[in-house]
N, C-alpha and C. Protein backbone atom coordinates (compact mmCIF):
# COMPACT_ATOMS: atom_id res chain seq x y z
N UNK A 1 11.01 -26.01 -11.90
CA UNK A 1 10.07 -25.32 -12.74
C UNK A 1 10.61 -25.30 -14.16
N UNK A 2 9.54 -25.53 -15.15
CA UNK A 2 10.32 -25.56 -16.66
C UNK A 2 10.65 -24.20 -16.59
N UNK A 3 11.72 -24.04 -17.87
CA UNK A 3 12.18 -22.76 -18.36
C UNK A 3 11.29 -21.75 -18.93
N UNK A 4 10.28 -22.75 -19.54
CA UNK A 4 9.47 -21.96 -20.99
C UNK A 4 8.27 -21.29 -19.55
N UNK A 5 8.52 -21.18 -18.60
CA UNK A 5 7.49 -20.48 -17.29
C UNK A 5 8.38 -19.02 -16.50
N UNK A 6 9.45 -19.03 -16.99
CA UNK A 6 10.36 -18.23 -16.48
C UNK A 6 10.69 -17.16 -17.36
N UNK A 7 10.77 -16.16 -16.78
CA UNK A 7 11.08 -14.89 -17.92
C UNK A 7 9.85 -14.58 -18.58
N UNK A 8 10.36 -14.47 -19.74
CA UNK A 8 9.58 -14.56 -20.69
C UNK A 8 8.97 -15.49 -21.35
N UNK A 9 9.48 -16.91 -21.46
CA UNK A 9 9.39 -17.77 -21.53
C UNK A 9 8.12 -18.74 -21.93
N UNK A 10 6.93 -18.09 -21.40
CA UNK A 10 5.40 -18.03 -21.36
C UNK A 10 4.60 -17.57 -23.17
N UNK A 11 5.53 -16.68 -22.89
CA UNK A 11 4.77 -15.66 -24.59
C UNK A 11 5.75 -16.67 -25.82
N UNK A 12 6.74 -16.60 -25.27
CA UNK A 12 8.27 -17.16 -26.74
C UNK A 12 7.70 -18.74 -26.28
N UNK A 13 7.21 -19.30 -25.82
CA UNK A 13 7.05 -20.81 -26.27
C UNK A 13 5.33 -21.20 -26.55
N UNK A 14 4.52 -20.14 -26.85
CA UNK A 14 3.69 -19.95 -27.32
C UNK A 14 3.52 -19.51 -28.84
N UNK A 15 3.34 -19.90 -29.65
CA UNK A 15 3.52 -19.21 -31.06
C UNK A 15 1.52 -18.91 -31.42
N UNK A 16 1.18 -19.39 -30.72
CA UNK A 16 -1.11 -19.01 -31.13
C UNK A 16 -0.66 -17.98 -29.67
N UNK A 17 -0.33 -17.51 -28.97
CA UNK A 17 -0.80 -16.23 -28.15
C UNK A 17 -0.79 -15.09 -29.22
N UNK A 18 -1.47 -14.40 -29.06
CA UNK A 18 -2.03 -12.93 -30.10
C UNK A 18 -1.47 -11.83 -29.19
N UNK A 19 -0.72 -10.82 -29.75
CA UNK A 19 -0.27 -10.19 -29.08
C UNK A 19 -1.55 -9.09 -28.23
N UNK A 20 -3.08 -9.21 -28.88
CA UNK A 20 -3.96 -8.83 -27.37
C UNK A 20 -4.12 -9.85 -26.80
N UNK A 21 -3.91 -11.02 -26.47
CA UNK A 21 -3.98 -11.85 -25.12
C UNK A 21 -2.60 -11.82 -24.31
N UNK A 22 -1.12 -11.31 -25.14
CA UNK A 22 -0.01 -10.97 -24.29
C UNK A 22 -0.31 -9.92 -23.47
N UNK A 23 -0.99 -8.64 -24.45
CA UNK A 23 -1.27 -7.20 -23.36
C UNK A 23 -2.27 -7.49 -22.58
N UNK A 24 -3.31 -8.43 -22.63
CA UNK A 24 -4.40 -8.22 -21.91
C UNK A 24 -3.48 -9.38 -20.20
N UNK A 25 -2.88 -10.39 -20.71
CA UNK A 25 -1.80 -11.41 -19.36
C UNK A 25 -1.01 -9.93 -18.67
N UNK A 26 -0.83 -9.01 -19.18
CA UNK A 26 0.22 -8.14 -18.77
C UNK A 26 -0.44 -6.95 -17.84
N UNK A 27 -1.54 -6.73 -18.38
CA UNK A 27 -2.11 -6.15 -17.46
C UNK A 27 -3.21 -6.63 -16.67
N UNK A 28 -3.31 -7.68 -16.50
CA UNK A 28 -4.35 -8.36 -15.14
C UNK A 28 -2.50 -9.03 -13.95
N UNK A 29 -1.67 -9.00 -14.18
CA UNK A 29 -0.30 -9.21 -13.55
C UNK A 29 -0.22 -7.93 -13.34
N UNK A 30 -0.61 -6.65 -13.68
CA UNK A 30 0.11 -5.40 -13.03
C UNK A 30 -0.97 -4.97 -11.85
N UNK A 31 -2.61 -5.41 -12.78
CA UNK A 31 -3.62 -5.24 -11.51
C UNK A 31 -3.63 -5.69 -10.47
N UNK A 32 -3.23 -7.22 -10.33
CA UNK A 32 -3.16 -7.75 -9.01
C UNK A 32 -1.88 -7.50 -7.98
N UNK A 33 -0.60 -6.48 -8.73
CA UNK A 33 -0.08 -5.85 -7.24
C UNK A 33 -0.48 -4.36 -7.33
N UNK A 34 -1.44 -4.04 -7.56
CA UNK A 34 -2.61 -2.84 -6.91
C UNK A 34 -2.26 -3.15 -5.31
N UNK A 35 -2.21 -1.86 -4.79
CA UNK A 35 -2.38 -1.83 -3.21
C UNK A 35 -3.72 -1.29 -2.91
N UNK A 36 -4.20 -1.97 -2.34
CA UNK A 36 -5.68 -1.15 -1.49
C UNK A 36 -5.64 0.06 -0.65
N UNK A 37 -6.33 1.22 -0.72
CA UNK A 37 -5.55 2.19 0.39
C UNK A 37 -6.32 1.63 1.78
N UNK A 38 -5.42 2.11 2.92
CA UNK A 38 -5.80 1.27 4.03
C UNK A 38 -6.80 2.29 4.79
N UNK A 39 -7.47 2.14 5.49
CA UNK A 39 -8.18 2.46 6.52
C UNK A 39 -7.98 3.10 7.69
N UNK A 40 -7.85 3.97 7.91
CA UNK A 40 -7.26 5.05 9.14
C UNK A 40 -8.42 5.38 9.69
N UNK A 41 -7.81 4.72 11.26
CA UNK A 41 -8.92 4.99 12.28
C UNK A 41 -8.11 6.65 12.55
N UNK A 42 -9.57 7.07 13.42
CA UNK A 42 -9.58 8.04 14.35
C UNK A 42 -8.21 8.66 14.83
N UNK A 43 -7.86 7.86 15.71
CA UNK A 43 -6.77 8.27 15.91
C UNK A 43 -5.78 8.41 15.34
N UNK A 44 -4.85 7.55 14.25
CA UNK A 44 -4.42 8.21 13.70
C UNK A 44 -4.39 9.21 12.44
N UNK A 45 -5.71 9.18 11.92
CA UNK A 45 -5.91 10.22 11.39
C UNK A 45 -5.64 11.80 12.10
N UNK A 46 -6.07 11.93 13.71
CA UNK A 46 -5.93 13.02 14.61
C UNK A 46 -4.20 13.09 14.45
N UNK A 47 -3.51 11.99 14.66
CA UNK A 47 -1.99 11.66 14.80
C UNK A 47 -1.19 13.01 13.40
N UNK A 48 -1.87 12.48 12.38
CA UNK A 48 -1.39 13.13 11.56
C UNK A 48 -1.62 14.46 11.14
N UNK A 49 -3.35 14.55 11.64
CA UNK A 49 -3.53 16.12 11.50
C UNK A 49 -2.50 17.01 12.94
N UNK A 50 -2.02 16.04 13.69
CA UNK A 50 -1.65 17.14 14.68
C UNK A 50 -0.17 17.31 14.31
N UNK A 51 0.45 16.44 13.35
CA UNK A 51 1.49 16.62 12.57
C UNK A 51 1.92 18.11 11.83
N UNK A 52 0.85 17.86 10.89
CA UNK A 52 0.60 18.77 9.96
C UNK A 52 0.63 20.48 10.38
N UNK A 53 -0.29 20.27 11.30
CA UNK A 53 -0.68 21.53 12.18
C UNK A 53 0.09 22.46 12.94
N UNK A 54 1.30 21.14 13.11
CA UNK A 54 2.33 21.37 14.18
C UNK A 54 3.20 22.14 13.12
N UNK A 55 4.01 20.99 11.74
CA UNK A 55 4.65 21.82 11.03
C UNK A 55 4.42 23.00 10.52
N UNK A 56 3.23 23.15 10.48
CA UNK A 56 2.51 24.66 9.69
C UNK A 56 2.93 25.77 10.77
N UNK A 57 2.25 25.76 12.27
CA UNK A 57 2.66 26.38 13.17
C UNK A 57 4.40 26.92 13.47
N UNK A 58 4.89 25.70 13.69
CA UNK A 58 6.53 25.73 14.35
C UNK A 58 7.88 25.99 12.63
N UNK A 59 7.29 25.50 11.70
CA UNK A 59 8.17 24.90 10.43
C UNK A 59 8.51 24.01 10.37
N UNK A 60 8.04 23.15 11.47
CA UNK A 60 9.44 22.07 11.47
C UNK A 60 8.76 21.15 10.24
N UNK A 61 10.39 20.23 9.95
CA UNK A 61 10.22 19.39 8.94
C UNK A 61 9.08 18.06 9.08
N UNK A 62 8.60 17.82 8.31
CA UNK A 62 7.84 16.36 8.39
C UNK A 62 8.22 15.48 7.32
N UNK A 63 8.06 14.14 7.50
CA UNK A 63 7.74 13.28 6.12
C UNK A 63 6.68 12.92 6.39
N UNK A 64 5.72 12.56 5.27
CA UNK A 64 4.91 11.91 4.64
C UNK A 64 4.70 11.20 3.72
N UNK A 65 4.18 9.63 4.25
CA UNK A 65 4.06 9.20 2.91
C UNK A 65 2.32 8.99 2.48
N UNK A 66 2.66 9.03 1.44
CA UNK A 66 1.47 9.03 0.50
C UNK A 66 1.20 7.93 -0.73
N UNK A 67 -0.40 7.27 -0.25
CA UNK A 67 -0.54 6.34 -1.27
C UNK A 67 -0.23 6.40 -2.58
N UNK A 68 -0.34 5.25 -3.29
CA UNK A 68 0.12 5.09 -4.63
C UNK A 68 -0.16 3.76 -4.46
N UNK A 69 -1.53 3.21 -6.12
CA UNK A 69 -1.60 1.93 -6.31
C UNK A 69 -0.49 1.12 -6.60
N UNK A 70 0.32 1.43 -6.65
CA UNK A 70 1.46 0.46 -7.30
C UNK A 70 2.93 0.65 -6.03
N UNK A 71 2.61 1.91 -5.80
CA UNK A 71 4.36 1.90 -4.77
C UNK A 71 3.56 2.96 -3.66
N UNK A 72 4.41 3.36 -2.67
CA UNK A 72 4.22 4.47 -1.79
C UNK A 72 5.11 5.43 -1.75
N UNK A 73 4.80 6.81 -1.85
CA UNK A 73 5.63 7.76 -2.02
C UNK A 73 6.17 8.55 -0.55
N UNK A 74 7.36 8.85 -0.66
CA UNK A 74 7.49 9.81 0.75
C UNK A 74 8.34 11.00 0.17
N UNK A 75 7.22 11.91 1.12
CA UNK A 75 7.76 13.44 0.53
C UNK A 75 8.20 14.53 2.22
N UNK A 76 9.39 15.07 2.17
CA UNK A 76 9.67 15.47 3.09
C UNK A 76 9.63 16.85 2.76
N UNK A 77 9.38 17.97 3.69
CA UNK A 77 9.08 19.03 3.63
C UNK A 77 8.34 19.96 4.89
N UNK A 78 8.01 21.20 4.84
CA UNK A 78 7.35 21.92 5.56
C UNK A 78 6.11 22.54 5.38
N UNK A 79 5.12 22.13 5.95
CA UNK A 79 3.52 22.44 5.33
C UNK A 79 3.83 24.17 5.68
N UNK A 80 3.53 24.78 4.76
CA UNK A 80 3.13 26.36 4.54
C UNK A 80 2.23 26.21 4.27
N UNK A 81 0.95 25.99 3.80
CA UNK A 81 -0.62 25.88 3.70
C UNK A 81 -1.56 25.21 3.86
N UNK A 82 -2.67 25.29 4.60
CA UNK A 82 -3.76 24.37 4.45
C UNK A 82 -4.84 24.71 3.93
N UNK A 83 -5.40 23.86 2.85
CA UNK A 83 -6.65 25.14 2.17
C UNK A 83 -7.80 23.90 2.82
N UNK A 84 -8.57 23.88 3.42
CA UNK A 84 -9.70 23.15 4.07
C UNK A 84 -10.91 22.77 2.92
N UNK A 85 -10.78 24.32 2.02
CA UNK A 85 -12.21 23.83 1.26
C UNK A 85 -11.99 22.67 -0.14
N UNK A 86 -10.18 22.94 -0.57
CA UNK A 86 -9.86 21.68 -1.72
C UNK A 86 -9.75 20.86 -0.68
N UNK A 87 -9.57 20.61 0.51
CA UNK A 87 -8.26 19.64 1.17
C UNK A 87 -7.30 18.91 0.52
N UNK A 88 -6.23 20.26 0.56
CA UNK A 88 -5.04 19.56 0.11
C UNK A 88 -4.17 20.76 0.76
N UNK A 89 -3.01 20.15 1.10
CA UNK A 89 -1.86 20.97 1.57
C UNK A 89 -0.87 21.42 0.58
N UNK A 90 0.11 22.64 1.11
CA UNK A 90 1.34 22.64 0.64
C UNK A 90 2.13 22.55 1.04
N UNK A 91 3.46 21.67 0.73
CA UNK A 91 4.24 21.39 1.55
C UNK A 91 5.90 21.80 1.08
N UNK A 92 7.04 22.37 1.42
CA UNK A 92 7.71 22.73 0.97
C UNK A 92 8.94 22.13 0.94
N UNK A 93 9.77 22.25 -0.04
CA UNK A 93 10.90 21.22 0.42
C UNK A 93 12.30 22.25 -0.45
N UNK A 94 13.25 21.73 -0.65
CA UNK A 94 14.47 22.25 -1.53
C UNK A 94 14.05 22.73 -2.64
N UNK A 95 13.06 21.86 -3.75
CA UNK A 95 13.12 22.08 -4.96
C UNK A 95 11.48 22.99 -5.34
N UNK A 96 11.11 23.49 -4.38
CA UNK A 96 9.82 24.43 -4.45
C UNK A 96 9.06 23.68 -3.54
N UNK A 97 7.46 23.81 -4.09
CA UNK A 97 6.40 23.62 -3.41
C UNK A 97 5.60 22.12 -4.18
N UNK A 98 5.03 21.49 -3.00
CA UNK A 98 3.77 20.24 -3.73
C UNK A 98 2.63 20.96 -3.55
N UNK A 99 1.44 20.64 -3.89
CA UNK A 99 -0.22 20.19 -3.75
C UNK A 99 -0.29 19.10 -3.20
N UNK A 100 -0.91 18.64 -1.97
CA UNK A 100 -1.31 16.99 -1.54
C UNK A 100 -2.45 16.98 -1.13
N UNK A 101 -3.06 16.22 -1.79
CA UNK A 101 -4.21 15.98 -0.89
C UNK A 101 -4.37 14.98 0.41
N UNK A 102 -5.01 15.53 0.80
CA UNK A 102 -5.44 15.25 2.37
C UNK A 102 -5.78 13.32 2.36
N UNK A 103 -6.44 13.20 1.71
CA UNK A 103 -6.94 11.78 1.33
C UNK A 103 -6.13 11.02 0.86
N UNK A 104 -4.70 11.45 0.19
CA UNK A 104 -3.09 10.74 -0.35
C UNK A 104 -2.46 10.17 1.00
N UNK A 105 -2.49 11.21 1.87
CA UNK A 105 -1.41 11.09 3.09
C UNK A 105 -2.31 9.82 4.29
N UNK A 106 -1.19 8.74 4.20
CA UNK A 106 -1.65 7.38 5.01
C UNK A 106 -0.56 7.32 6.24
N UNK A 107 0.33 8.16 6.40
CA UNK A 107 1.04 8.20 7.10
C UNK A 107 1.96 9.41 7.33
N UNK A 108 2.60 9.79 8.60
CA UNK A 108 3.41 11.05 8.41
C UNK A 108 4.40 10.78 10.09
N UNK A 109 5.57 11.76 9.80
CA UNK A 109 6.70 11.20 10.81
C UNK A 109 7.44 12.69 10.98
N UNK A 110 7.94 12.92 11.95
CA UNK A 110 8.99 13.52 12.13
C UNK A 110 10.53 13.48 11.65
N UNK A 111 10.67 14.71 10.46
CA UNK A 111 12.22 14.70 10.28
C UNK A 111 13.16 14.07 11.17
């Protein structure tokens, strides 16, 4: 592969790119690793509410991770609240309390 394709290499062996056709190359490259959020059947959607339900009940710890177009987040903690009418939880950990919404969480696990 040539050099002038590597790195940077693209913009610096271009001298007519305009720096809005560099920002506009820069962000259609950040759009296309967008993650799609995925689709949760039934069951494990139930999987996770019985997670949730469980930690709220018992304390025990959970992780969860939670979408994000660009990365996936995991937050470990103990649900102390469920408010049904925002749907979003609270979940507790060392450094205080989150807000999550219900519609973030694509997955969840046992400490």
């Amino acid at each position: 592969m040539s050099k002038k394709l590597k790195g940077n290499g693209l913009f610096e062996s271009s001298r007519m790119m305009l720096p809005e056709h560099k920002e506009a190359y820069l962000t259609h490259q950040q759009n296309l690793r967008k993650n799609t959020r995925p689709q949760l059947d039934d069951q494990e959607m139930e999987r996770i509410s019985r997670l949730i339900a469980e930690s709220l009940e018992l304390g025990k710890e959970i992780t969860l991770v939670l979408f994000g177009e660009l990365n996936r987040a995991e937050i470990t903690g103990v649900v102390t609240k469920i408010d049904l009418q925002q749907k979003n939880i609270r979940i507790t950990d060392g450094n205080g309390f989150r807000w999550i919404k219900l519609s973030d969480i694509i997955d969840g696990r046992w400490k």
